[in-house]
C-alpha atoms as a PDB file:
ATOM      1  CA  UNK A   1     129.723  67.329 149.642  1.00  0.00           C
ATOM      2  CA  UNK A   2     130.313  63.493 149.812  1.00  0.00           C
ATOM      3  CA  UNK A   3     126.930  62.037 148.449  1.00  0.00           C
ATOM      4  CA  UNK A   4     124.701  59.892 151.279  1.00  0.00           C
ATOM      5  CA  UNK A   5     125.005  56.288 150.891  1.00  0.00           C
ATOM      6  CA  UNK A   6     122.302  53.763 150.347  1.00  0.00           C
ATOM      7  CA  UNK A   7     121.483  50.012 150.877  1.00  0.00           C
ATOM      8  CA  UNK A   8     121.494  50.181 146.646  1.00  0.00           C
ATOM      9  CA  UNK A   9     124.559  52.006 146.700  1.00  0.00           C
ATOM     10  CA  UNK A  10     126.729  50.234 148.949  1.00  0.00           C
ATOM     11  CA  UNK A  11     125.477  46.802 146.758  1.00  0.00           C
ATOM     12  CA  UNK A  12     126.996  48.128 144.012  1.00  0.00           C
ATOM     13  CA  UNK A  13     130.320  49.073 145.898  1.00  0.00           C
ATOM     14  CA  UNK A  14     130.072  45.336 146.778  1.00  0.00           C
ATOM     15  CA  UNK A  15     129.284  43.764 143.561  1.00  0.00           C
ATOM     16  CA  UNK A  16     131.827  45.477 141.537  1.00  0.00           C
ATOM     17  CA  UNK A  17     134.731  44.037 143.414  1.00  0.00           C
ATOM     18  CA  UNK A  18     132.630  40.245 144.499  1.00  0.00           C
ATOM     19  CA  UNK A  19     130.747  39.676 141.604  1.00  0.00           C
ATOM     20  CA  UNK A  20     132.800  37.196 139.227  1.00  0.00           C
ATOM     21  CA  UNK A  21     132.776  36.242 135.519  1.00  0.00           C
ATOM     22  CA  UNK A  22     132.806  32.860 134.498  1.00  0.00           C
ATOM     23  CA  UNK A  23     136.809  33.704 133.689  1.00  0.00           C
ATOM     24  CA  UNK A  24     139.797  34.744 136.085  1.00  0.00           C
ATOM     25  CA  UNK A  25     141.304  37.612 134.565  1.00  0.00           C
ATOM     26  CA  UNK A  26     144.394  37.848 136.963  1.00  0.00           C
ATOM     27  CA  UNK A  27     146.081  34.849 136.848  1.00  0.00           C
ATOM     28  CA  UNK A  28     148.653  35.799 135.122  1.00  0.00           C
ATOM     29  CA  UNK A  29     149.443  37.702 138.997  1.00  0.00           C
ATOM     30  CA  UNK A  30     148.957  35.254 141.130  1.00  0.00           C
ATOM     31  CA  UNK A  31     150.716  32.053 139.176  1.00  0.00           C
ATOM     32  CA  UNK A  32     154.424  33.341 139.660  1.00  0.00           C
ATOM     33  CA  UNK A  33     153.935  32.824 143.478  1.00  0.00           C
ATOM     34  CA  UNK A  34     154.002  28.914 143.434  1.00  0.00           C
ATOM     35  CA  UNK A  35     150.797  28.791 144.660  1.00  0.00           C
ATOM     36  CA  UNK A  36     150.369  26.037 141.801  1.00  0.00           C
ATOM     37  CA  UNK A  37     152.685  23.890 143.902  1.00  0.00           C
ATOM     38  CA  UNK A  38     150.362  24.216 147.423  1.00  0.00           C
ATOM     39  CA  UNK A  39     148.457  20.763 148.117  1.00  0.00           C
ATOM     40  CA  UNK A  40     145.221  22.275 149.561  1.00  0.00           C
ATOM     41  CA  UNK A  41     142.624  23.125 147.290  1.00  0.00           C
ATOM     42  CA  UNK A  42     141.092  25.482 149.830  1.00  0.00           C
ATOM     43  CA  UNK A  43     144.167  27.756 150.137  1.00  0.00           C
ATOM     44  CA  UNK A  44     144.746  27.261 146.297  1.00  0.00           C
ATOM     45  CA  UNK A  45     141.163  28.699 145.891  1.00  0.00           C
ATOM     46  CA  UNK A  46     141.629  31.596 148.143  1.00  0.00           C
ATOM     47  CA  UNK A  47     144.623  32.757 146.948  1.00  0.00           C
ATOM     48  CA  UNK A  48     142.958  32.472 143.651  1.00  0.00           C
ATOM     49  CA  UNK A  49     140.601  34.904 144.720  1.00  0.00           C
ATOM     50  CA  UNK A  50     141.907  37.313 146.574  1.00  0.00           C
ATOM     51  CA  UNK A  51     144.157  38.159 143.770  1.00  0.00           C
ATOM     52  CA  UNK A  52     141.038  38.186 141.351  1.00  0.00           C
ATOM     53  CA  UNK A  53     139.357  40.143 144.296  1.00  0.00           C
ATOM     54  CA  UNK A  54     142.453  42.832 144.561  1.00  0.00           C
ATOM     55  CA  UNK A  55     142.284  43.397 140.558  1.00  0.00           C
ATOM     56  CA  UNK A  56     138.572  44.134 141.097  1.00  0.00           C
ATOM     57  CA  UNK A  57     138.870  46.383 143.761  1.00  0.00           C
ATOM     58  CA  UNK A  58     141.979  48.367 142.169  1.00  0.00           C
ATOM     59  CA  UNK A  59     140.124  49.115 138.924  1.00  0.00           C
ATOM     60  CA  UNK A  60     136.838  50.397 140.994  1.00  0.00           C
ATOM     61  CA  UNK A  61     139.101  52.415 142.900  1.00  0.00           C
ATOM     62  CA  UNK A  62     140.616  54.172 140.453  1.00  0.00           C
ATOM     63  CA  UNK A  63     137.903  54.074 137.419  1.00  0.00           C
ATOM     64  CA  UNK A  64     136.293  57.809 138.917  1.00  0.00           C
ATOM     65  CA  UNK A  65     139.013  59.996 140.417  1.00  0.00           C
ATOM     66  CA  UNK A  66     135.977  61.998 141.905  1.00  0.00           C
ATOM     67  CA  UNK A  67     134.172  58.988 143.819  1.00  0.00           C
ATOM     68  CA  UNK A  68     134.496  60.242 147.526  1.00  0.00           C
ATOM     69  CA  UNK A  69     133.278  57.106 148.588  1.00  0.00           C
ATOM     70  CA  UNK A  70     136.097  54.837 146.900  1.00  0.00           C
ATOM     71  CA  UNK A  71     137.560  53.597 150.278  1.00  0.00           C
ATOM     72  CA  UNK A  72     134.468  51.543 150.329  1.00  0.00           C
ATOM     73  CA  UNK A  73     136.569  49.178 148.012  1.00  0.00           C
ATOM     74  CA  UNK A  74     139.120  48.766 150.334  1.00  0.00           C
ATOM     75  CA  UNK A  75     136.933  48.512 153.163  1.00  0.00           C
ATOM     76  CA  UNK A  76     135.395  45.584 151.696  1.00  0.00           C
ATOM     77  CA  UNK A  77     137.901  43.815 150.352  1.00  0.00           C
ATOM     78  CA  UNK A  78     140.350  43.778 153.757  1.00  0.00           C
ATOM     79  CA  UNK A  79     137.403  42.649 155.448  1.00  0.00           C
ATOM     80  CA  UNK A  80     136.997  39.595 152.935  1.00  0.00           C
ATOM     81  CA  UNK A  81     140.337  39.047 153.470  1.00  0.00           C
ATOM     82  CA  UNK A  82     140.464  39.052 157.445  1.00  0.00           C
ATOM     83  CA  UNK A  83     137.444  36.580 157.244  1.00  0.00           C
ATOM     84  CA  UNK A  84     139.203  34.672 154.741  1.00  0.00           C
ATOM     85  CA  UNK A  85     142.551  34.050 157.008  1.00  0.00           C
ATOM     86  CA  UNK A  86     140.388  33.843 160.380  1.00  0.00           C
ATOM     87  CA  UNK A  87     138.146  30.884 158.862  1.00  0.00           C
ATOM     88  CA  UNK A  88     141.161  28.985 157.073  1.00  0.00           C
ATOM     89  CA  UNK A  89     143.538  29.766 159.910  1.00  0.00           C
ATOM     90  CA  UNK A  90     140.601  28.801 162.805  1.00  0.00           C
ATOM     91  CA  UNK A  91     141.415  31.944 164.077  1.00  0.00           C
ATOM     92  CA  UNK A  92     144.736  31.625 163.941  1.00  0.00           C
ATOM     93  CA  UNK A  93     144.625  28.710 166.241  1.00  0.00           C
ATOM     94  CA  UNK A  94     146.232  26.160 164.205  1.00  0.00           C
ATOM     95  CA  UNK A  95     149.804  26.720 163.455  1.00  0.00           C
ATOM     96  CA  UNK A  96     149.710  24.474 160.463  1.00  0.00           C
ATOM     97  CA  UNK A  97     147.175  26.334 158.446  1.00  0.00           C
ATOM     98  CA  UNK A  98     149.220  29.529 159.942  1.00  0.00           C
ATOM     99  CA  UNK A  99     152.244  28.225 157.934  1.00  0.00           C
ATOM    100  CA  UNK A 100     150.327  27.388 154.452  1.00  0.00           C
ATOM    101  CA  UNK A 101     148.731  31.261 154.658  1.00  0.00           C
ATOM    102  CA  UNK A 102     152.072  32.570 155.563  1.00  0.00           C
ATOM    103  CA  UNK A 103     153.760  31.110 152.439  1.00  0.00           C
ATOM    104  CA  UNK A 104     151.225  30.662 149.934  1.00  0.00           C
ATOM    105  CA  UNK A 105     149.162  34.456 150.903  1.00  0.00           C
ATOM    106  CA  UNK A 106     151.357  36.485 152.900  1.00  0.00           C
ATOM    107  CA  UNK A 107     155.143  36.284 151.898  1.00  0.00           C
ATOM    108  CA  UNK A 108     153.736  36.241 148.143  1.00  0.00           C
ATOM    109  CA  UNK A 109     151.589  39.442 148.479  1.00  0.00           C
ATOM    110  CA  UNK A 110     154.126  42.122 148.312  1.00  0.00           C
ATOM    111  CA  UNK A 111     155.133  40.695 144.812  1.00  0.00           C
ATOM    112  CA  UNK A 112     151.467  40.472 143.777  1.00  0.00           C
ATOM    113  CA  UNK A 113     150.842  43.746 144.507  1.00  0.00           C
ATOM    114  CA  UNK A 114     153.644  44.898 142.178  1.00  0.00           C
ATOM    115  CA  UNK A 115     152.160  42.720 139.129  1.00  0.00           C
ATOM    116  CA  UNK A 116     149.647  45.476 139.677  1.00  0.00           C
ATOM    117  CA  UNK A 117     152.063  48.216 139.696  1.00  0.00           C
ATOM    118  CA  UNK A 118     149.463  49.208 142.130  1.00  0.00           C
ATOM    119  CA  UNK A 119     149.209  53.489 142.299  1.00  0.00           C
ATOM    120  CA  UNK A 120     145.244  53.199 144.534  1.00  0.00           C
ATOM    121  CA  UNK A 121     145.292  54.162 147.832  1.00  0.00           C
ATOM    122  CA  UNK A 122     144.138  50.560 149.347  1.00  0.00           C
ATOM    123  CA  UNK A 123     146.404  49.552 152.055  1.00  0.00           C
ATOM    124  CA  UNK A 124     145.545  46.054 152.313  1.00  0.00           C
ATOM    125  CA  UNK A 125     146.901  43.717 154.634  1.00  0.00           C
ATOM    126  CA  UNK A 126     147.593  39.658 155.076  1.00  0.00           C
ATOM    127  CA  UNK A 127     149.332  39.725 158.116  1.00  0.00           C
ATOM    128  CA  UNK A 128     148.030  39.141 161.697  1.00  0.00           C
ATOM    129  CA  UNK A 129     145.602  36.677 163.155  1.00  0.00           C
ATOM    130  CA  UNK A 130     142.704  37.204 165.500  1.00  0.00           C
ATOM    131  CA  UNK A 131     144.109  34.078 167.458  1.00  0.00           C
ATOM    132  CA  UNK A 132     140.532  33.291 168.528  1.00  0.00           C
ATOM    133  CA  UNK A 133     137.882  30.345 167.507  1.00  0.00           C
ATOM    134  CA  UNK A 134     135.706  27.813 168.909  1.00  0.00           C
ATOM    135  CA  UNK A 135     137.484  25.646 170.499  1.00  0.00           C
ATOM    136  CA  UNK A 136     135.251  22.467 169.657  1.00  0.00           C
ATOM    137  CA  UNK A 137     135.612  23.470 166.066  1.00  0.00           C
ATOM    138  CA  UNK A 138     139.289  23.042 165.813  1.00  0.00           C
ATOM    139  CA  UNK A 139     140.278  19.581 164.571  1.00  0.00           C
ATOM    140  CA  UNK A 140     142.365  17.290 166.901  1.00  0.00           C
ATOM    141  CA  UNK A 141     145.256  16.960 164.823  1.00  0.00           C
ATOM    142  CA  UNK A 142     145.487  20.802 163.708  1.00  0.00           C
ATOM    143  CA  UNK A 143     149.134  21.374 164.985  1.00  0.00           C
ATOM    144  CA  UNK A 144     150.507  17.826 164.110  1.00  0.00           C
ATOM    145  CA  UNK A 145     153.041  18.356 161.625  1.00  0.00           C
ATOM    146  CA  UNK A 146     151.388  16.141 159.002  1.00  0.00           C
ATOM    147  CA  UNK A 147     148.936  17.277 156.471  1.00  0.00           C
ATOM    148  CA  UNK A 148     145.114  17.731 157.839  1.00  0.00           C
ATOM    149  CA  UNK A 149     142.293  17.652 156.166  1.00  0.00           C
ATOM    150  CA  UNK A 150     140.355  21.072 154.996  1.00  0.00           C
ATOM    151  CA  UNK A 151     137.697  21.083 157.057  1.00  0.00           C
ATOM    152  CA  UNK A 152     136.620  24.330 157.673  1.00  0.00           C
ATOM    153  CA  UNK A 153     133.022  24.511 156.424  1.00  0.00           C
ATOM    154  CA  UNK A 154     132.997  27.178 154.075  1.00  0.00           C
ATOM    155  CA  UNK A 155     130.182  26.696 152.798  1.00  0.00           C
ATOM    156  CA  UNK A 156     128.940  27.900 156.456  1.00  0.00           C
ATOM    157  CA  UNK A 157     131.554  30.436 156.371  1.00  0.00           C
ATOM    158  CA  UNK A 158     131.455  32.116 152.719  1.00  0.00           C
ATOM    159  CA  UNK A 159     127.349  32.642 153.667  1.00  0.00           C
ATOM    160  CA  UNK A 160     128.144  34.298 157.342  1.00  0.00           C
ATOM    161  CA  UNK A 161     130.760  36.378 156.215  1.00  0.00           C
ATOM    162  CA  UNK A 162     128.387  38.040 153.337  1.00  0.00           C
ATOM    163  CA  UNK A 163     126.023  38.516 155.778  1.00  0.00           C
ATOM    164  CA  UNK A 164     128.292  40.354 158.323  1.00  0.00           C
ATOM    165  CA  UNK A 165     130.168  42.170 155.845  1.00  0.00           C
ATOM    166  CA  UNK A 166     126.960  44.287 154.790  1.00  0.00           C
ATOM    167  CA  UNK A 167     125.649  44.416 158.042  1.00  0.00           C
ATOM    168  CA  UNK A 168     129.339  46.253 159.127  1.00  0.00           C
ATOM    169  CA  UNK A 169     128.402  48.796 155.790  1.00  0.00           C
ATOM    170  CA  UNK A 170     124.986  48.924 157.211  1.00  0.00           C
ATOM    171  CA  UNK A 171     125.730  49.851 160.540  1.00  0.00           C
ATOM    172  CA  UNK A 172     128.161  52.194 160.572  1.00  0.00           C
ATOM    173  CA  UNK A 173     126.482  54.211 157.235  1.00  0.00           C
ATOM    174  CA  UNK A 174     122.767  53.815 157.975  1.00  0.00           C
ATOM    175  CA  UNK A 175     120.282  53.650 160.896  1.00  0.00           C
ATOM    176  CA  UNK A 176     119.271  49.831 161.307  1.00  0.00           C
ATOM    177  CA  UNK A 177     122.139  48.966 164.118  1.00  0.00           C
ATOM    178  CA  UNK A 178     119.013  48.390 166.442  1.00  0.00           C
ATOM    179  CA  UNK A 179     117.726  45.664 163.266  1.00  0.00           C
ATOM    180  CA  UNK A 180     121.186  44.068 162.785  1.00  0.00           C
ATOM    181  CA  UNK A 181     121.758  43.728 166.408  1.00  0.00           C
ATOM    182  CA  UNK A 182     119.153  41.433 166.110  1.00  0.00           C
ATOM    183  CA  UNK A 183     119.841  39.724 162.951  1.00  0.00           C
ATOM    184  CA  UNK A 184     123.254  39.251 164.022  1.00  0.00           C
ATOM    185  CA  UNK A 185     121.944  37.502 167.190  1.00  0.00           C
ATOM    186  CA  UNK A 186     119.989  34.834 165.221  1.00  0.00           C
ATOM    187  CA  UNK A 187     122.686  34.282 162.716  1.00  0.00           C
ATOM    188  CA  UNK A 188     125.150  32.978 165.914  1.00  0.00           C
ATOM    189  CA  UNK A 189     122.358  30.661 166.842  1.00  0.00           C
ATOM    190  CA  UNK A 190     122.186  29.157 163.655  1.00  0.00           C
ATOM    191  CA  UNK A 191     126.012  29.105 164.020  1.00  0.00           C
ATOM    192  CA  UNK A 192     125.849  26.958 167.379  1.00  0.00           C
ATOM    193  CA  UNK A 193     123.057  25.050 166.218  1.00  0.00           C
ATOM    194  CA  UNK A 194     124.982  23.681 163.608  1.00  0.00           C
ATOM    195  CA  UNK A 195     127.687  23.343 165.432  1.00  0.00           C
ATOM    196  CA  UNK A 196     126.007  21.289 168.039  1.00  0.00           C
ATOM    197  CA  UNK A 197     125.102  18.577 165.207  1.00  0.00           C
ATOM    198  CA  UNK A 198     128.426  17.786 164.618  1.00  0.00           C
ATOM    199  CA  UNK A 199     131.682  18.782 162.753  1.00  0.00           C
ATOM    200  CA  UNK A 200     131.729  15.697 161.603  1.00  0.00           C
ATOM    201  CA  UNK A 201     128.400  16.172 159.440  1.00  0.00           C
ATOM    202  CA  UNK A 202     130.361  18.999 157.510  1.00  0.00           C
ATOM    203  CA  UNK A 203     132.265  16.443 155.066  1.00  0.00           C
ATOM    204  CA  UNK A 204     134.950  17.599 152.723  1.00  0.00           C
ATOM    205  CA  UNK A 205     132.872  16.498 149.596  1.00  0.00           C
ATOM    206  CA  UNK A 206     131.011  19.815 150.495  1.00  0.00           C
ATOM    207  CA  UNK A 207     133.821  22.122 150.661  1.00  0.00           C
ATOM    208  CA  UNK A 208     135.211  20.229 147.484  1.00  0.00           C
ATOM    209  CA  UNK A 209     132.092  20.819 145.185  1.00  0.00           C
ATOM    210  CA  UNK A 210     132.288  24.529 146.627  1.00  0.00           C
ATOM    211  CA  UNK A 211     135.399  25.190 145.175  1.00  0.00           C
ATOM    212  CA  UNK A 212     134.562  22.753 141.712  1.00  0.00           C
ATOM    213  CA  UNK A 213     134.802  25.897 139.583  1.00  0.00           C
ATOM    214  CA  UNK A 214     137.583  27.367 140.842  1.00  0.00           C
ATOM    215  CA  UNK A 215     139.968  24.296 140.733  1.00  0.00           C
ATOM    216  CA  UNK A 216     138.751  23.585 137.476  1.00  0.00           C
ATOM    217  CA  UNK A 217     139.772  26.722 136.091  1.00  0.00           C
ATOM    218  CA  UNK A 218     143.333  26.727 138.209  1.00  0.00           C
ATOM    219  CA  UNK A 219     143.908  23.115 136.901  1.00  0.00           C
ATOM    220  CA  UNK A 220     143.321  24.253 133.242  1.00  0.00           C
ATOM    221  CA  UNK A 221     146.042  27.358 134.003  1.00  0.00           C
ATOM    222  CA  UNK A 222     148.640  24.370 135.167  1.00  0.00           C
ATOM    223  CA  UNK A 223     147.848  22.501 132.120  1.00  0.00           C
ATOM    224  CA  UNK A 224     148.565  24.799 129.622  1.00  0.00           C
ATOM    225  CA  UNK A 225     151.728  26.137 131.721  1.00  0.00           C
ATOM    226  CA  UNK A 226     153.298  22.468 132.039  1.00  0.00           C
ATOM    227  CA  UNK A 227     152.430  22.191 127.973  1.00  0.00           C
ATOM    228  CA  UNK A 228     154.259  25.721 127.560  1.00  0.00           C
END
């Protein structure tokens, strides 16, 4: 009999694959893809973590053969990954972001999967977009061929997407879809009310300071490999 989940149980589903240490412990996967090479911190960070995020999720998976609720771990980490592409990509609205994730996330992804010598069940995917996002929210110089700024607020998005991640769990394993119904309705509000300030007000020092740690630690792994 497959045991009932709970609100506690379902957090620690969660936290064992999200919850980091002050160290990355797969690098050594995710630097043979030249993602050292990409210019954008935000990708660099992402890619970062969804490799980190995959080891995670892989050693849940297959640390108790009789766990019949396992496929929580690759529930939750496909999701982070969808919301990861749909906020970097703007829905898959701007073709130049759609490039970096396509070479720096998705034609690396096969080979990082075999650093893993993967034998779980998760059948995780990188591919596809949702080709959907506020218009007003996508810069004016997204599909130039030049560079463009990061300026997804992530910040904004890293928050939302925790908060609509366990609502999914929530909904579809207990009885409070009447309570996140709700929640989720105030949450978009927020979402249009800071919209409705102004893009503009969501600077890149902000998305920079997010990511401090991470690019700390990734410039430290390109230090010691250009001294190797």
């Amino acid at each position: 009999m497959t045991p009932q989940l709970t609100i506690s149980s379902i957090k620690e589903y969660y936290q064992k694959i999200f919850i980091k240490d002050r160290n990355f412990k797969y690098t050594d996967k995710v630097i043979k893809t030249g993602i050292l090479d990409c210019n954008d911190p935000i990708l660099k960070s992402i890619a970062f973590l969804i490799t980190e995020n995959y080891g995670n999720a892989k050693d849940a998976y297959n640390a108790n053969a009789r766990d019949t609720n396992k496929e929580l771990y690759c529930t939750f980490l496909q999701e982070w990954i969808d919301y990861m592409k749909y906020f970097y990509t703007y829905g898959g609205k701007c073709e130049a972001k759609k490039k970096l994730w396509k070479k720096y996330i998705n034609e690396p992804w096969e080979q990082i999967e075999k650093e893993f010598h993967d034998n779980s069940s998760c059948s995780i995917s990188t591919e596809g977009f949702d080709n959907s996002f506020q218009t007003e929210l996508i810069p004016d110089n997204c599909n130039d061929h030049g560079a463009i700024s990061p300026m997804i607020p992530l910040s904004v998005c890293f928050s939302v997407f925790s908060f609509i991640l366990i609502c999914i769990i929530l909904y579809k394993f207990t009885p409070m879809k009447s309570w996140i119904k709700g929640y989720i309705g105030m949450k978009k509000k927020s979402w249009q009310d800071i919209n409705n300030e102004g893009k503009e007000e969501l600077s890149e020092n902000s998305l920079y300071n997010l990511n401090e740690h991470i690019q700390h630690d990734i410039d430290h792994i390109a230090y010691h490999l250009r001294r190797n």
